[in-house]
N, C-alpha and C. Protein backbone atom coordinates (compact mmCIF):
# COMPACT_ATOMS: atom_id res chain seq x y z
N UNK A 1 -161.32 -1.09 63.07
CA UNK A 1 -162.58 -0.44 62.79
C UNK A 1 -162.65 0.88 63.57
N UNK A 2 -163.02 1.76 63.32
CA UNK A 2 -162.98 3.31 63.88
C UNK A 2 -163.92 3.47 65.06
N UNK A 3 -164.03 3.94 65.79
CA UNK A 3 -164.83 3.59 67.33
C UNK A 3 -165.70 4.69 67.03
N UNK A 4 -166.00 5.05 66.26
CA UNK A 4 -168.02 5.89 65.90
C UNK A 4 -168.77 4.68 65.34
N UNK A 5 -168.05 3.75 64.54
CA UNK A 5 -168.34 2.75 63.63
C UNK A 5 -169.64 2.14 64.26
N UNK A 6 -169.83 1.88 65.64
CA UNK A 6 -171.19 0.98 66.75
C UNK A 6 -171.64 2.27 67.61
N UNK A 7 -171.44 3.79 66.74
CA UNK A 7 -172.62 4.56 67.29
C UNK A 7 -173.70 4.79 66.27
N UNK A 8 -175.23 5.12 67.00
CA UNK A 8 -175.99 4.83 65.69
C UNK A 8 -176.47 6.56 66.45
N UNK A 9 -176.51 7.07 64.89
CA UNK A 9 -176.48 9.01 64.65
C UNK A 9 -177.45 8.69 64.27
N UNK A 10 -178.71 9.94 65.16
CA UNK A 10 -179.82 10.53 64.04
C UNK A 10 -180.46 11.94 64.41
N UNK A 11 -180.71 12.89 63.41
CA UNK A 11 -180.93 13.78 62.90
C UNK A 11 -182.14 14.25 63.32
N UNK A 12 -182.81 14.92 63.73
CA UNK A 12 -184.35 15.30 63.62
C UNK A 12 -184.18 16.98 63.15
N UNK A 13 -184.89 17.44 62.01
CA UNK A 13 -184.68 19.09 62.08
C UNK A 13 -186.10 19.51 61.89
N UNK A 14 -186.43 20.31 62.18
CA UNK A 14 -187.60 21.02 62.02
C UNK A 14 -188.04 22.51 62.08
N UNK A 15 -188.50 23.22 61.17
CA UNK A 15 -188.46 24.74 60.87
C UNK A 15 -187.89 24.74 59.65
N UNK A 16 -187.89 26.25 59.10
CA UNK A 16 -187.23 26.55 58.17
C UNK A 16 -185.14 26.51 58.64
N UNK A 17 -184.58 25.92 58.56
CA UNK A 17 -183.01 26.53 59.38
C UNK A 17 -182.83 26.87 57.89
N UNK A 18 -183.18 26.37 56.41
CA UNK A 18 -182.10 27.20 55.55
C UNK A 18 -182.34 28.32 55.29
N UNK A 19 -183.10 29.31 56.76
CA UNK A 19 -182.73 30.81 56.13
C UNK A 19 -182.62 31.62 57.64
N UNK A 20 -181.12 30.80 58.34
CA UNK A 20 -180.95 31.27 59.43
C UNK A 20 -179.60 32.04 59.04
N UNK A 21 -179.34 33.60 59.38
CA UNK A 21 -178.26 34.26 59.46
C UNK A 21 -176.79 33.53 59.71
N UNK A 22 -176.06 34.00 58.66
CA UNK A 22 -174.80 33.33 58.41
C UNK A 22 -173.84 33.11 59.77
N UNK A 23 -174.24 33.75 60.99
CA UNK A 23 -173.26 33.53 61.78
C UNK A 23 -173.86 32.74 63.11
N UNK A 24 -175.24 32.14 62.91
CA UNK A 24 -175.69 31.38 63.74
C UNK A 24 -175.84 30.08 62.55
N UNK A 25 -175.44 30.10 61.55
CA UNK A 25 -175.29 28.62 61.43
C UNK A 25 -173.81 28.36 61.42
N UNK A 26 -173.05 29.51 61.00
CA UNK A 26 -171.41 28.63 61.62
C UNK A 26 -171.12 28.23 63.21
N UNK A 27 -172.08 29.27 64.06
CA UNK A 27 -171.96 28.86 65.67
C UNK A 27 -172.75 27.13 65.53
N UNK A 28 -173.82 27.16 64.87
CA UNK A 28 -174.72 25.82 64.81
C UNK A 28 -173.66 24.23 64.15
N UNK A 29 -172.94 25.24 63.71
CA UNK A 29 -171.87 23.72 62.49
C UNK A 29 -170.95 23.17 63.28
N UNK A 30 -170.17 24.32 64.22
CA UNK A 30 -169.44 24.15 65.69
C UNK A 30 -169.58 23.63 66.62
N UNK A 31 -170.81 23.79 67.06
CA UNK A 31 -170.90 22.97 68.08
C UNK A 31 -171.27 21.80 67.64
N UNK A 32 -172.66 21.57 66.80
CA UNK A 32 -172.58 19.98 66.24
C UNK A 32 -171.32 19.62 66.06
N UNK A 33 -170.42 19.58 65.64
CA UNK A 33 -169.35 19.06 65.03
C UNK A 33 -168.54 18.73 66.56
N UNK A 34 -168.14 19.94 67.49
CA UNK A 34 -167.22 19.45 68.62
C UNK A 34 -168.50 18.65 69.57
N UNK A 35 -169.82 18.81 69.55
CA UNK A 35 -170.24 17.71 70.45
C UNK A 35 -170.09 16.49 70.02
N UNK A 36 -170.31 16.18 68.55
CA UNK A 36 -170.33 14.94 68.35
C UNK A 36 -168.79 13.81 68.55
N UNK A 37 -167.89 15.41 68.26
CA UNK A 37 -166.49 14.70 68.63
C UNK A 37 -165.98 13.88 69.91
N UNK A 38 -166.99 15.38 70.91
CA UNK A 38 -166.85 14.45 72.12
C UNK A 38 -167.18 12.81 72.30
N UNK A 39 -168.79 12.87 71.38
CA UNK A 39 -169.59 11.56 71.90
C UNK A 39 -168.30 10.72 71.17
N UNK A 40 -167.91 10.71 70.09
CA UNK A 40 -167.24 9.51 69.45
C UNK A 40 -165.66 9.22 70.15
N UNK A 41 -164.89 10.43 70.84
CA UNK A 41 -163.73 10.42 71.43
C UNK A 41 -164.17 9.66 72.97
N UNK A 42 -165.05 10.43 73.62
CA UNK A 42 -165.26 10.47 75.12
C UNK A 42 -165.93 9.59 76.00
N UNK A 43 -167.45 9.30 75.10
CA UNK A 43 -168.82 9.36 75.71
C UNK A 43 -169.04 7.93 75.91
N UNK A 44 -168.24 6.66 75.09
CA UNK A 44 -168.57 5.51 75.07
C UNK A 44 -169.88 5.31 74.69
N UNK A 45 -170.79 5.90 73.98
CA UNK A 45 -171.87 5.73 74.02
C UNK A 45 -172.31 4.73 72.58
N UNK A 46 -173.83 4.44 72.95
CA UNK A 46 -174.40 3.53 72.18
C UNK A 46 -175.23 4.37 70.65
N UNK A 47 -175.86 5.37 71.34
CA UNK A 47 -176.35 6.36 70.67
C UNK A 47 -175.91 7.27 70.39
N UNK A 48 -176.42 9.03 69.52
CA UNK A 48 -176.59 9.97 69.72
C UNK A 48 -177.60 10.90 69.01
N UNK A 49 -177.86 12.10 69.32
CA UNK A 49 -179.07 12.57 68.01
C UNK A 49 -178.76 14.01 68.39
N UNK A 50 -179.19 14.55 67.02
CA UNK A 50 -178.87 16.12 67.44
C UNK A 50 -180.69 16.48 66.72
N UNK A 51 -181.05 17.60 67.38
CA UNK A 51 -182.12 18.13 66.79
C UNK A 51 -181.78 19.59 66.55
N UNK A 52 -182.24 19.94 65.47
CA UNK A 52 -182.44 21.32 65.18
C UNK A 52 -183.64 21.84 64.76
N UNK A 53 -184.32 23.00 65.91
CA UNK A 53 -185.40 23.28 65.92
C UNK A 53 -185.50 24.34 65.09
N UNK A 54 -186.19 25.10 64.73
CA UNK A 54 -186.47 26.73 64.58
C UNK A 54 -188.08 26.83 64.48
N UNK A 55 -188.25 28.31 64.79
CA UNK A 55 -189.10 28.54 65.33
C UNK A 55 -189.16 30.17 64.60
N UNK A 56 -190.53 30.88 64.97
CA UNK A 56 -190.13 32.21 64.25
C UNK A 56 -188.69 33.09 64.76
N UNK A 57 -188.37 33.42 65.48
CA UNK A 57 -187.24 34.15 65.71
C UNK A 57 -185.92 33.10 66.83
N UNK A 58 -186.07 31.93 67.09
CA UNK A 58 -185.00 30.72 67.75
C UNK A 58 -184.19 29.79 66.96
N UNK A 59 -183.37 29.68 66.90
CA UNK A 59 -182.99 28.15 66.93
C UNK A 59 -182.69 27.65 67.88
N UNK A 60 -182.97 26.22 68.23
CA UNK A 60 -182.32 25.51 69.17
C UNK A 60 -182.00 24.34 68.89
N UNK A 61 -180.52 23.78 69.38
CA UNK A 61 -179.41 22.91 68.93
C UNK A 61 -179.60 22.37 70.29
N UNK A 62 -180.08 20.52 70.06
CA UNK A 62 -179.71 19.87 70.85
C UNK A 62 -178.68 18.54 70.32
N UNK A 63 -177.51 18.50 71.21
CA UNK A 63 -176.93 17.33 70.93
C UNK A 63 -176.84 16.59 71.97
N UNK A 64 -177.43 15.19 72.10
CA UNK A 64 -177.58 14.14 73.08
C UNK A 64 -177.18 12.63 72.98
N UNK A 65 -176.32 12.10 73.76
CA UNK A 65 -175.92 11.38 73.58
C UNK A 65 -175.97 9.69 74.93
N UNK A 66 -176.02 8.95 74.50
CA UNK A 66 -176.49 7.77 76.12
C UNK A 66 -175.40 7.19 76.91
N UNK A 67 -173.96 7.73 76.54
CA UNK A 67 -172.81 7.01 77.79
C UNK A 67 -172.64 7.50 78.87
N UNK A 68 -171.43 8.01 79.34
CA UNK A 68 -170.98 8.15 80.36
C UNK A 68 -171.61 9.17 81.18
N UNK A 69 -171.49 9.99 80.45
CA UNK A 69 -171.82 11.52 80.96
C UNK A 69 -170.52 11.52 81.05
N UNK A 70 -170.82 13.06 81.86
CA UNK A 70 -169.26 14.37 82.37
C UNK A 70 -169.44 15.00 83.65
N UNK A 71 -168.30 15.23 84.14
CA UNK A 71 -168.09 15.98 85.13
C UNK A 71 -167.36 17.44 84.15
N UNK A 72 -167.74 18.36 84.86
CA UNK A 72 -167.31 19.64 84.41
C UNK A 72 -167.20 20.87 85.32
N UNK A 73 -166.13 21.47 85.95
CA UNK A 73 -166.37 22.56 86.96
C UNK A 73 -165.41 23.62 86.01
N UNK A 74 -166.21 24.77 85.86
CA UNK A 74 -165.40 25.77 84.72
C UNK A 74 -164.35 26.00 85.55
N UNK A 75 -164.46 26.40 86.88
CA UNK A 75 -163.85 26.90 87.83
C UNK A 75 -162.74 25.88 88.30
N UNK A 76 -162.42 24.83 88.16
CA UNK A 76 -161.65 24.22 88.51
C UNK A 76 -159.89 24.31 87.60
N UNK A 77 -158.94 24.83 88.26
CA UNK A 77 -157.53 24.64 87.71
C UNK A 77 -157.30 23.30 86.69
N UNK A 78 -157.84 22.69 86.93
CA UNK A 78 -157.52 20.96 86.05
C UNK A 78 -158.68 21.39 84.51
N UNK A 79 -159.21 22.47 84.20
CA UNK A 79 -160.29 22.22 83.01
C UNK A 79 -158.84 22.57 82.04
N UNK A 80 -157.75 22.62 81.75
CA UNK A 80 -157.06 22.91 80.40
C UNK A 80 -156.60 20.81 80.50
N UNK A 81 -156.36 20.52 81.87
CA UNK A 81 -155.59 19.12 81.82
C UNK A 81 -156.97 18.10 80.94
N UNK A 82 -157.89 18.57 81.50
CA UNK A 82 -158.81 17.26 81.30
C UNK A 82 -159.65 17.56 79.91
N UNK A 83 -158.82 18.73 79.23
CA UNK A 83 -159.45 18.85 77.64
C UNK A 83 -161.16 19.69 77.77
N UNK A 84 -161.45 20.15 78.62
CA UNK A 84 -162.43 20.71 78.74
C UNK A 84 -162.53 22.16 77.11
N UNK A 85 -161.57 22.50 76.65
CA UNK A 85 -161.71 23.33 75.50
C UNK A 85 -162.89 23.42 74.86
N UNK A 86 -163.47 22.29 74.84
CA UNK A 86 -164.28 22.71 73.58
C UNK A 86 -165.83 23.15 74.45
N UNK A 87 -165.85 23.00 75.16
CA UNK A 87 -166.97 23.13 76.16
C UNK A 87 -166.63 24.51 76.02
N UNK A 88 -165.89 25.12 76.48
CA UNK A 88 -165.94 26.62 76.62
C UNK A 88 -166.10 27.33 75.65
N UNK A 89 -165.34 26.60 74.56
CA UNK A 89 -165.38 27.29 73.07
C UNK A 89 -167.10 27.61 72.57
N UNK A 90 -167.84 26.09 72.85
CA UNK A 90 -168.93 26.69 72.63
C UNK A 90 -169.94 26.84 72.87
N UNK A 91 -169.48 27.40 74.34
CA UNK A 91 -170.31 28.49 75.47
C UNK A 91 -170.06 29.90 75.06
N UNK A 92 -168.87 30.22 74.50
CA UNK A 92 -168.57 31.63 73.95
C UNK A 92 -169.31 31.41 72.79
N UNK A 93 -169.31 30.84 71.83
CA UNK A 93 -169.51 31.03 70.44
C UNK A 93 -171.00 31.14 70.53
N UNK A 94 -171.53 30.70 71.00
CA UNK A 94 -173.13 30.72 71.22
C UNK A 94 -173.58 31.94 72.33
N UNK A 95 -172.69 32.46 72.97
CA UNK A 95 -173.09 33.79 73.68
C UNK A 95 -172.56 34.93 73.13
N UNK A 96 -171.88 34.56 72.36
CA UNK A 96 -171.22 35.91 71.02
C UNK A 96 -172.16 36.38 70.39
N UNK A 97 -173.13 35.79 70.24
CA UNK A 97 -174.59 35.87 68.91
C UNK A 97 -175.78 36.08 69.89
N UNK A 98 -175.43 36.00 71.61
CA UNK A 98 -176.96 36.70 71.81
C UNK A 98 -177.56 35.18 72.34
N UNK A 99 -176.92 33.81 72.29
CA UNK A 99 -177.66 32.75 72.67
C UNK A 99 -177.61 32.14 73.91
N UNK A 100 -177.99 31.00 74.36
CA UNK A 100 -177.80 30.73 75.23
C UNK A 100 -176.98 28.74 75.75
N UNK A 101 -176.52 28.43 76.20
CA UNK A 101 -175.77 27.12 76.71
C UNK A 101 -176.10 27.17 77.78
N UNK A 102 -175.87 25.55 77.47
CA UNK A 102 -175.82 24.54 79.00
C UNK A 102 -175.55 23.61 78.46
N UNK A 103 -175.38 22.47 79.34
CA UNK A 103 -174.86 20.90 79.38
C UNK A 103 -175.06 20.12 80.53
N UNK A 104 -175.42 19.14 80.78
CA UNK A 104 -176.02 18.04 81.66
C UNK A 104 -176.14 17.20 81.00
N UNK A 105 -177.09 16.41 82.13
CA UNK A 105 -177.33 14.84 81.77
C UNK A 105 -179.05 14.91 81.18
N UNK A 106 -179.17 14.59 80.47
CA UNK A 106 -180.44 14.61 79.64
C UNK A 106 -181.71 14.09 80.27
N UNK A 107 -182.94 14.28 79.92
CA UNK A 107 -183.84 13.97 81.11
C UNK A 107 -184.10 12.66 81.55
N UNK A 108 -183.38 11.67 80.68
CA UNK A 108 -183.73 10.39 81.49
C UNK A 108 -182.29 10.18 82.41
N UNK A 109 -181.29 10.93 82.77
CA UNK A 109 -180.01 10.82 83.05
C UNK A 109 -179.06 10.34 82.83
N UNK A 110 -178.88 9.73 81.69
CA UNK A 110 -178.03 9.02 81.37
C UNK A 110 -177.42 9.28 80.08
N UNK A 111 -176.03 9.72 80.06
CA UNK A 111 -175.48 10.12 78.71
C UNK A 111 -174.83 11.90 79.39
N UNK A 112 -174.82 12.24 77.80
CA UNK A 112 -174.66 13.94 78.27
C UNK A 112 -175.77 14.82 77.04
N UNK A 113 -176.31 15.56 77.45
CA UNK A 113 -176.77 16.29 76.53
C UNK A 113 -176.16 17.96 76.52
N UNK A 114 -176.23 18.70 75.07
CA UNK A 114 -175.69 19.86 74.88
C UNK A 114 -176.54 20.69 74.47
N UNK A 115 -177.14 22.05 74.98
CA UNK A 115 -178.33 22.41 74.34
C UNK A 115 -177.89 23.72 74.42
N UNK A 116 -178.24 24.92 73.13
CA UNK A 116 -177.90 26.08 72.92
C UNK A 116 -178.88 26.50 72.06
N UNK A 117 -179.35 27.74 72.46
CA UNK A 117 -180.67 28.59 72.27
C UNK A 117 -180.26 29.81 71.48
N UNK A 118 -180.44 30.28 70.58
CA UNK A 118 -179.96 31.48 69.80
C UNK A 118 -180.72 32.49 68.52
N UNK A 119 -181.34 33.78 68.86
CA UNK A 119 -181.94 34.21 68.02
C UNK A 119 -181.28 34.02 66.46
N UNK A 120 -182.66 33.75 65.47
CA UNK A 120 -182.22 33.79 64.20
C UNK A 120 -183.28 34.86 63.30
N UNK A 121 -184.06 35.88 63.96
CA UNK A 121 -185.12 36.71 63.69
C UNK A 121 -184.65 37.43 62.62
């Protein structure tokens, strides 16, 4: 059986997103796609949910998830050993367009959450 198979995904969107500029929804398709990879490769987790907000001139992309969490130091020599790639990938891709990243542990602490802020005006 495929190990996403006992995670349970859900969706929340809200705003208009189908009339966000073509290059903040391919940054938006990217990162959903490599966070969720993480949760199903990495995270052991039970859950996950992504929200997509918009707002008059924002979007904001949260992806959150309830396992392990992460350790992450950009600065550390070991981020190519321990697969850190995609983290960086889309910290650039979302600051290419003017937005903003981060990553932690979500407000009840437990899990990892991914959140990126990006004009769509």
């Amino acid at each position: 059986m495929p190990k996403h198979a006992h995670i349970e995904f859900a969706c929340d969107v809200r705003g208009e997103v189908d009339r966000v500029p073509s290059d903040a929804v391919i940054a938006c398709y990217r990162l959903v796609q490599e966070a969720l990879n993480n949760v199903v490769r990495h995270a052991d987790a039970k859950r996950a949910a992504v929200t997509l907000h918009r707002d008059s001139d924002r979007l904001t992309v949260t992806v959150t998830d309830d396992g392990r969490g992460m350790r992450y130091d950009p600065s550390s020599p070991d981020v190519a050993k321990d697969g850190h790639y995609g983290l960086i990938g889309m910290k650039e891709r979302i600051r290419a367009i003017g937005g903003t990243f981060r990553y932690g542990p979500p407000p009840d602490h437990r899990g990892t959450q991914i959140h990126a802020e990006f004009p769509v005006a």
